[in-house]
Each structure stands twice: as C-alpha cells, then as structure tokens.
C-alpha atoms as a PDB file:
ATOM      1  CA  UNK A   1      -4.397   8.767   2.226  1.00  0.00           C
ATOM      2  CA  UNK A   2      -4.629   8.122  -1.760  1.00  0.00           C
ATOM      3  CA  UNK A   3      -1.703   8.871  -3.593  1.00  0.00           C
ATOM      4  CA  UNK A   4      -0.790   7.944  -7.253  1.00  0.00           C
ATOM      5  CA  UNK A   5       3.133   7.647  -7.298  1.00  0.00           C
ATOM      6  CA  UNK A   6       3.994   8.101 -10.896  1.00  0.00           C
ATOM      7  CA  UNK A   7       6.630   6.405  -9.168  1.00  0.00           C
ATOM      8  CA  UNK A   8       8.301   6.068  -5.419  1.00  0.00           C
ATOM      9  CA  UNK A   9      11.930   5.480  -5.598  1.00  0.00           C
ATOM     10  CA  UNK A  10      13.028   8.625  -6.358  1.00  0.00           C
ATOM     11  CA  UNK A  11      10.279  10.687  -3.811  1.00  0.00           C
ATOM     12  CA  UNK A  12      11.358   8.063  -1.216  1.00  0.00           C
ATOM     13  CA  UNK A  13      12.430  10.897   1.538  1.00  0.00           C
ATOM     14  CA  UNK A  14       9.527  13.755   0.356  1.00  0.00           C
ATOM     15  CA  UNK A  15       7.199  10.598   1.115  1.00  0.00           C
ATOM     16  CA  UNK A  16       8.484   9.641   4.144  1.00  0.00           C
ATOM     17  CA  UNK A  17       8.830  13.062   5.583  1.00  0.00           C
ATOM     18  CA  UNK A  18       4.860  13.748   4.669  1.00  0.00           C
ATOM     19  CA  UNK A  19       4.123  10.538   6.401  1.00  0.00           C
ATOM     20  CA  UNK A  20       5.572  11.747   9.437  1.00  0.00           C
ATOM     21  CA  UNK A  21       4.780  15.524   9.338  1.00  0.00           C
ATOM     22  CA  UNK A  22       0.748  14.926   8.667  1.00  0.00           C
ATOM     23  CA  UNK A  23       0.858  11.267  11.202  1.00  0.00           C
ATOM     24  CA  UNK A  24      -0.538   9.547   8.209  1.00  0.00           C
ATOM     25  CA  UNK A  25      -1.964   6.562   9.532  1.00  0.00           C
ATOM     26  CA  UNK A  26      -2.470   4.585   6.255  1.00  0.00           C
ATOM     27  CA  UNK A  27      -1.248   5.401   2.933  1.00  0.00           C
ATOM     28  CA  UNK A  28      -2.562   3.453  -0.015  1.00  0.00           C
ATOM     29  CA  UNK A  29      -0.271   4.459  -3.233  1.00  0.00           C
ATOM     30  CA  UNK A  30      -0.379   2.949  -6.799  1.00  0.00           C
ATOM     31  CA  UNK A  31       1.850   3.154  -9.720  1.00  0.00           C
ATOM     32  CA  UNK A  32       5.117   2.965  -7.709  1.00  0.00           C
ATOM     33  CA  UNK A  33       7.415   1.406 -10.363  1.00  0.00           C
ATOM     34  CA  UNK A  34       8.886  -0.942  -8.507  1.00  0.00           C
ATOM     35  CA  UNK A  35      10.922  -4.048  -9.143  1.00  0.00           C
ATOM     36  CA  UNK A  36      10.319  -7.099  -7.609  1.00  0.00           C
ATOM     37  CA  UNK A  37      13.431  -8.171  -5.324  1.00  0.00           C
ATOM     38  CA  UNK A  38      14.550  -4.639  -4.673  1.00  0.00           C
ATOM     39  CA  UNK A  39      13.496  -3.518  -1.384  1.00  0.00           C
ATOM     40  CA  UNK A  40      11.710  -0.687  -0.650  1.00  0.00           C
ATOM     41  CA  UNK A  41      11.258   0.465   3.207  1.00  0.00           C
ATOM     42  CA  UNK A  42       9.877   3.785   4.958  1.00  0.00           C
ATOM     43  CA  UNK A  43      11.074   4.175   8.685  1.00  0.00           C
ATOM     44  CA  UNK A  44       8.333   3.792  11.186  1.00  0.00           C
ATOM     45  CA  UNK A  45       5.927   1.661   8.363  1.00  0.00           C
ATOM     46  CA  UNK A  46       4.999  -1.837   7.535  1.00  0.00           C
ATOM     47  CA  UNK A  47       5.172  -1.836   3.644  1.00  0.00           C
ATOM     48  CA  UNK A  48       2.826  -4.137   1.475  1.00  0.00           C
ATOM     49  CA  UNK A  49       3.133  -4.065  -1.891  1.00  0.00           C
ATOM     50  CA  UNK A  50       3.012  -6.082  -5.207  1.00  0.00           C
ATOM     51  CA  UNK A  51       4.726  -5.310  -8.049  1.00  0.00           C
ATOM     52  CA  UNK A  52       4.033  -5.207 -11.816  1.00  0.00           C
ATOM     53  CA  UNK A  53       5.745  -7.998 -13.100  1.00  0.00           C
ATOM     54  CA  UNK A  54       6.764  -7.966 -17.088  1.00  0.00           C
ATOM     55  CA  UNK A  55       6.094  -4.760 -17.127  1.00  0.00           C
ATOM     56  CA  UNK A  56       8.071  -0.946 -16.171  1.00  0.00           C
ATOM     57  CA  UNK A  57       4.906   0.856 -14.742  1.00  0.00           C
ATOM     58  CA  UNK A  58       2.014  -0.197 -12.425  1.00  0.00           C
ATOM     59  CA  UNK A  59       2.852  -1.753  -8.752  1.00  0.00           C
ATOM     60  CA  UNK A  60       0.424  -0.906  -5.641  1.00  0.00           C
ATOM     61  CA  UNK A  61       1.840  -0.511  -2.124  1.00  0.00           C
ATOM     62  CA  UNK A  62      -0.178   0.300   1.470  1.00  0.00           C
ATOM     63  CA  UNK A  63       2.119   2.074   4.141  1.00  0.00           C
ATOM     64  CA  UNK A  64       0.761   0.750   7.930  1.00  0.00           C
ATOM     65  CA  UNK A  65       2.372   2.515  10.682  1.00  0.00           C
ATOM     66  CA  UNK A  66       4.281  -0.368  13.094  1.00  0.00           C
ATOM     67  CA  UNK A  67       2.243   0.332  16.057  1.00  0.00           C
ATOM     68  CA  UNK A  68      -0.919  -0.832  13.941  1.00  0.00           C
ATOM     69  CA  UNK A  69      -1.212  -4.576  13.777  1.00  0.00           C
ATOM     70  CA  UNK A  70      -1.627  -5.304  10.072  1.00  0.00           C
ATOM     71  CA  UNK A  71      -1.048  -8.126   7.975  1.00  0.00           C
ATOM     72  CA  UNK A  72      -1.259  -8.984   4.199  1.00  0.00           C
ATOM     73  CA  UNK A  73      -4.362 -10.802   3.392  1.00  0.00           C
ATOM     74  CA  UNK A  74      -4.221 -10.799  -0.480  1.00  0.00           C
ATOM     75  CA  UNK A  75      -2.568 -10.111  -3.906  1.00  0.00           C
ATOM     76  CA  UNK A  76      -3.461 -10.505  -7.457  1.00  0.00           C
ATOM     77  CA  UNK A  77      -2.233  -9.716 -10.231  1.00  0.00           C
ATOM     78  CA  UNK A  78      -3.475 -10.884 -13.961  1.00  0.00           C
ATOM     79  CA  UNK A  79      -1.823 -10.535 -17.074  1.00  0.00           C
ATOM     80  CA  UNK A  80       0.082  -7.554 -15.155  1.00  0.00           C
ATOM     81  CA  UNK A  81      -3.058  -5.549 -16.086  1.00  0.00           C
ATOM     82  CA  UNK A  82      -4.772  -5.626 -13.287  1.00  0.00           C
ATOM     83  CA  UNK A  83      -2.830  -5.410  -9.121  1.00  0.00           C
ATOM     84  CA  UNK A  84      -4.123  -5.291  -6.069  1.00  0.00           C
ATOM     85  CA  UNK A  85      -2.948  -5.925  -2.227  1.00  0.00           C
ATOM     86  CA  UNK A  86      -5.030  -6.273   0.709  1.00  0.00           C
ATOM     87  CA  UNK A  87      -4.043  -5.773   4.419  1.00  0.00           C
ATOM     88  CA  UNK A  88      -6.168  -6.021   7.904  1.00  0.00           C
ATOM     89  CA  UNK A  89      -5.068  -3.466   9.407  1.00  0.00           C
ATOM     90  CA  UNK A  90      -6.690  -4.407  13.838  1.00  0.00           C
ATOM     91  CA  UNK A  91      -5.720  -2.215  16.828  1.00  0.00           C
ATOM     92  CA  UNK A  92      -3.756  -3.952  19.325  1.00  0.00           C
ATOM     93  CA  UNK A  93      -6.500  -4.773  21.551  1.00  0.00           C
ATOM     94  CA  UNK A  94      -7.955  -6.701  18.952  1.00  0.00           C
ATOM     95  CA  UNK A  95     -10.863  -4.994  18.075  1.00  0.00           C
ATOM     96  CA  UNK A  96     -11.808  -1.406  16.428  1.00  0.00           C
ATOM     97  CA  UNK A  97     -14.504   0.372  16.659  1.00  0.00           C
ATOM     98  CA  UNK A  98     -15.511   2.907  13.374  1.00  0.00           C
ATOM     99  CA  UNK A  99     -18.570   4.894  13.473  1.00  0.00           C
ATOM    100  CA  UNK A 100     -20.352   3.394  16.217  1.00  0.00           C
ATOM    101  CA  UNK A 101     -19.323  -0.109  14.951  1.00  0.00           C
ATOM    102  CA  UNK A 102     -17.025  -2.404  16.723  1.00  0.00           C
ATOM    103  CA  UNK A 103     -15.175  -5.133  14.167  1.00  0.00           C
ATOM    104  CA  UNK A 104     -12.243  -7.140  14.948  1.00  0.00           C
ATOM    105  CA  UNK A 105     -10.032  -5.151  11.994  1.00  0.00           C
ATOM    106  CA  UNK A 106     -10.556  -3.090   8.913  1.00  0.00           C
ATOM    107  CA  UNK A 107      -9.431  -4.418   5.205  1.00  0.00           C
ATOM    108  CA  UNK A 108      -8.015  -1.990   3.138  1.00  0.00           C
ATOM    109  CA  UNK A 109      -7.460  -2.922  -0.883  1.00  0.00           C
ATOM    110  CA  UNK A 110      -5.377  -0.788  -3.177  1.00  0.00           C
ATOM    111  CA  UNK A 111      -5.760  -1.370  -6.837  1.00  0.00           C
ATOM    112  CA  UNK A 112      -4.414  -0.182  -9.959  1.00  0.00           C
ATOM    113  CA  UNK A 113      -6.114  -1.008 -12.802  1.00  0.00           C
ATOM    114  CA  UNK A 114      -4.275  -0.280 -16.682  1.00  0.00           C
ATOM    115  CA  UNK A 115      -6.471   1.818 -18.989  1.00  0.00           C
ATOM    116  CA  UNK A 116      -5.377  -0.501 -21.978  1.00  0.00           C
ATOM    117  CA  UNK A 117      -2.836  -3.148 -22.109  1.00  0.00           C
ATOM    118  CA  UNK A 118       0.064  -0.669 -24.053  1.00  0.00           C
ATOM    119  CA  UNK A 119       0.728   0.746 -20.430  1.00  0.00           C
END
C-alpha cells in the first residue's frame, strides 16, 4: 500500500487500525512530518523511516509487519529535497518466490521527492 500522509502523528490510531483491518502487509507512506528523535511506533510493525531534516514537511516511512524478516538497506537524503529508505523485506525461510520467480528477498524504496525547494 501507497499512502501520502500529509502527516502521521495525528492519524497514528486510524493508520494502525487500517493496517490491521485490511492485513496490510507493507505500507510505504511519504510526507509523514516527522521529527527526528521522536519515536514513532505501530503495534505489530517494523517501522523504517527517515526524516526531513531542516525542514517541517517531507519524511518517508515503510511499515513491515514483524513476522516478515526485513531490514533497512538504505537512506538518502540531499539538501532535504530529495528522501528515500530502502528495506529487504525476505520470508523466513529465506527465500520468496513472486510470479513464478524465486529470489532470496524483495527491496522496496519509498521516496518523496519536493516539487521545488520552498516546500
């Protein structure tokens, strides 16, 4: 699932009661608003994030269920204008298969990108 936040903080329980009701199994979300060094958790979910940093706005965040094995594999973030965070996100038997295709994980990337550099 997609979502763009327009921030999370204050949807925190609608969000974590969709994630629940529709057994959303990965939930990639940008423009979450929020502030490096506050914590931010959903019951039941691994979150990876990065933050804007100098900024209000921006911030990208993936939601992994904790039964999925997933890590963090990557974060940028330039000039605050442009954010992204990676995760492999591998079944625990170690591999996955996808359309007829067995791989050892899936990498997931969710990016938010600023239309100009006022935002």
């Amino acid at each position: 699932m997609h979502w763009n936040a327009e921030g999370v903080s204050n949807t925190k329980e609608e969000l974590e009661h969709f994630l629940h009701e529709n057994n959303i199994n990965i939930c990639c979300r940008q423009e979450t608003h929020l502030q490096e060094g506050k914590p931010f958790k959903i019951r039941g979910y691994q979150v990876i994030r990065s933050d804007r940093q100098g900024k209000k706005k921006g911030g990208v965040m993936t939601l992994v269920p904790n039964n999925k094995n997933a890590r963090e594999t990557d974060r940028l973030m330039e000039e605050a204008e442009f954010i992204t965070t990676g995760c492999k996100v591998c079944p625990k038997s170690g591999t996955l298969t996808l359309h007829g295709t067995t791989t050892t994980g899936t990498v997931l990337l969710s990016v938010r990108f600023a239309p100009n550099q006022e935002q």
